[in-house]
C-alpha atoms as a PDB file:
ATOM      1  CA  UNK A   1      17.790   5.062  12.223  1.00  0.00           C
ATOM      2  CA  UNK A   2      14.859   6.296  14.013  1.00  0.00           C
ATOM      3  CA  UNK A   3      11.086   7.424  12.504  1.00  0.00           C
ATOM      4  CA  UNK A   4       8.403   8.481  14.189  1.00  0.00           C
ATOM      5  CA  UNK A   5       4.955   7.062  12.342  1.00  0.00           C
ATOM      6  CA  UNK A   6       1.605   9.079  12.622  1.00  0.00           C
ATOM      7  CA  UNK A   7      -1.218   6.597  12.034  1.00  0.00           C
ATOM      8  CA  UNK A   8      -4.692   7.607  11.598  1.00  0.00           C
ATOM      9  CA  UNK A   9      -7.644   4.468  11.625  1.00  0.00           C
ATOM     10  CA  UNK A  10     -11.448   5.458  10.429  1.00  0.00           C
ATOM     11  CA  UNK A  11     -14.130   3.159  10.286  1.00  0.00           C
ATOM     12  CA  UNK A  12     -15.007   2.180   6.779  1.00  0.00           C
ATOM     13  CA  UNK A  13     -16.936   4.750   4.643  1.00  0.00           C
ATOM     14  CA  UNK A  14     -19.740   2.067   4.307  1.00  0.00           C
ATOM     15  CA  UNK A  15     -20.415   1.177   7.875  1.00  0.00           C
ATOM     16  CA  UNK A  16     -22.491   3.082  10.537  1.00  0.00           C
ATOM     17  CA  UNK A  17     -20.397   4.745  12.977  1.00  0.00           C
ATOM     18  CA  UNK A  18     -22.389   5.381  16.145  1.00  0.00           C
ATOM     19  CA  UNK A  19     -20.097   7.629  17.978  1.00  0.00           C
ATOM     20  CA  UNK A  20     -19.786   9.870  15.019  1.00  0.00           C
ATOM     21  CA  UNK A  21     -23.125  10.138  14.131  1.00  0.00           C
ATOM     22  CA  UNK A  22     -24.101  11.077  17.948  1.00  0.00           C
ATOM     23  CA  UNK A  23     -21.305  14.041  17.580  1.00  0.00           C
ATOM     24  CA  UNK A  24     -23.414  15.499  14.396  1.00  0.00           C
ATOM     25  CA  UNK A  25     -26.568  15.570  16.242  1.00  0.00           C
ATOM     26  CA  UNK A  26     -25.089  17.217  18.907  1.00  0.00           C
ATOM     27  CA  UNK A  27     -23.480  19.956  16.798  1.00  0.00           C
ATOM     28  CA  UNK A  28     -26.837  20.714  15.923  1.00  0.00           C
ATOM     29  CA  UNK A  29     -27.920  21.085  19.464  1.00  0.00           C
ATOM     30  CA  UNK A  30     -24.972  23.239  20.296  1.00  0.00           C
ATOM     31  CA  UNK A  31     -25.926  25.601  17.408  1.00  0.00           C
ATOM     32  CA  UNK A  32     -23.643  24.495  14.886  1.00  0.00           C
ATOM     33  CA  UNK A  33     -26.045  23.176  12.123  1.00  0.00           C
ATOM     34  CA  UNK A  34     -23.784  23.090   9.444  1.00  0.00           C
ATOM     35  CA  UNK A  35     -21.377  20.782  10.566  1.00  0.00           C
ATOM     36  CA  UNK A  36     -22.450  17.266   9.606  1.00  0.00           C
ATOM     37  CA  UNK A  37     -21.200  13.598   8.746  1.00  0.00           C
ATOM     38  CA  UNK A  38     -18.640  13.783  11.727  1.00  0.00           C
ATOM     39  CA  UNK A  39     -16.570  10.335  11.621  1.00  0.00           C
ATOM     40  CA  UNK A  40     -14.814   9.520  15.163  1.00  0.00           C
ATOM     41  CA  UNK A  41     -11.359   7.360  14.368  1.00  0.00           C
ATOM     42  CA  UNK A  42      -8.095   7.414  16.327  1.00  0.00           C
ATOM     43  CA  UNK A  43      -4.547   8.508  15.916  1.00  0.00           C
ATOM     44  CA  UNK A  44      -1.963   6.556  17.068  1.00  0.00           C
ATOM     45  CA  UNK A  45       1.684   8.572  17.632  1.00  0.00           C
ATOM     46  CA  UNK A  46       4.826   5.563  17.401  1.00  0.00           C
ATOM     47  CA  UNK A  47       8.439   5.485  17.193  1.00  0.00           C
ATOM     48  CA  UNK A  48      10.176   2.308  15.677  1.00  0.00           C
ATOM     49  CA  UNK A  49      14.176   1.801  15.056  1.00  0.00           C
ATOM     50  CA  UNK A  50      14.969   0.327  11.505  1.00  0.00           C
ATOM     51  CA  UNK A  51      17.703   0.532   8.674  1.00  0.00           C
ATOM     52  CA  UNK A  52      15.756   1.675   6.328  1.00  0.00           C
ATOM     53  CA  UNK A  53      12.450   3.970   5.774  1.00  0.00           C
ATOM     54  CA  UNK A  54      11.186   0.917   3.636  1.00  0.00           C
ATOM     55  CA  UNK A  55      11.909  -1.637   6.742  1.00  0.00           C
ATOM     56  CA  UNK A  56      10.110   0.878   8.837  1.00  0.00           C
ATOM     57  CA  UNK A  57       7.461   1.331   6.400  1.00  0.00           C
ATOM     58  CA  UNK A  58       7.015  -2.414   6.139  1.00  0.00           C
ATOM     59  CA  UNK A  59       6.771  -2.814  10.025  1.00  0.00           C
ATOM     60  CA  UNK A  60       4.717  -0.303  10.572  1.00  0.00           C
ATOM     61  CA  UNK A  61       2.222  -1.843   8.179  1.00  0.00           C
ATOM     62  CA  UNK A  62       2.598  -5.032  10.038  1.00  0.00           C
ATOM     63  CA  UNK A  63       1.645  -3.761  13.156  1.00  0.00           C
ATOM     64  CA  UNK A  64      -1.205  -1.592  11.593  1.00  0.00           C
ATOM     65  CA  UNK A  65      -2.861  -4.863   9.861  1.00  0.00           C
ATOM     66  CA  UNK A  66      -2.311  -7.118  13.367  1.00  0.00           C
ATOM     67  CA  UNK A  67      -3.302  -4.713  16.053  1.00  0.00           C
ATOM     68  CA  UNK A  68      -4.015  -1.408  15.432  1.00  0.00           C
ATOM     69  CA  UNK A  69      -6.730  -1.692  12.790  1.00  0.00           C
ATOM     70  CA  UNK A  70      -9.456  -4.191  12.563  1.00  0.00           C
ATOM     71  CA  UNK A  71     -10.066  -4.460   8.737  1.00  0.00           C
ATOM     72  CA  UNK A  72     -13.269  -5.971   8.535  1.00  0.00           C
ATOM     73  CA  UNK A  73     -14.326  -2.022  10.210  1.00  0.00           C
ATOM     74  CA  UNK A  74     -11.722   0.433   9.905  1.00  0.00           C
ATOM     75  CA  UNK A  75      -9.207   1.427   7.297  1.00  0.00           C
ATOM     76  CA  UNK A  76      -5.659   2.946   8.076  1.00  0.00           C
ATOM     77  CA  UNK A  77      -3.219   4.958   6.537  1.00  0.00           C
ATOM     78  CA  UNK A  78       0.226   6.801   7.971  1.00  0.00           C
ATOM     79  CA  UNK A  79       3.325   9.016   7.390  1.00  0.00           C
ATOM     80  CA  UNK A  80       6.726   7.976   8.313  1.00  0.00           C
ATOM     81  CA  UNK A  81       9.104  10.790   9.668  1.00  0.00           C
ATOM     82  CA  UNK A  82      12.716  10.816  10.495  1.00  0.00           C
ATOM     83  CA  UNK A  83      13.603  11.635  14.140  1.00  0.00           C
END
């Protein structure tokens, strides 16, 4: 069976994230005060073949902890959907 996982990967809550913090300043230069603690991650869009949702689940995990996400800075968390 096929699924389609939508992965999202933030830097941790306790770290300093540059790019985001440059995007709230410039909200406020654009006018847009009241938008503030911006945090920049990435979503990553993937399609993986497996008997089950809980094979799929666990590969998707696999590949999350080995490439897509450095945990020592970023945490990750995704949805599984059936194509």
């Amino acid at each position: 069976m096929k699924y389609r996982a939508e992965i999202n990967v933030m830097p941790l809550k306790a770290l300093l994230d540059p790019q985001g913090k440059a995007v709230t300043g410039s909200m406020k230069n654009l006018g847009l005060p009241e938008i503030e603690n911006v945090r920049i991650g990435k979503h990553i869009t993937l399609e993986i073949e497996a008997p089950s949702k809980n094979a799929a689940t666990t590969r998707v995990d696999e590949a999350c902890k080995k490439l897509l996400a450095n945990q020592i800075m970023e945490f990750y968390e995704f949805e599984l959907f059936e194509n």
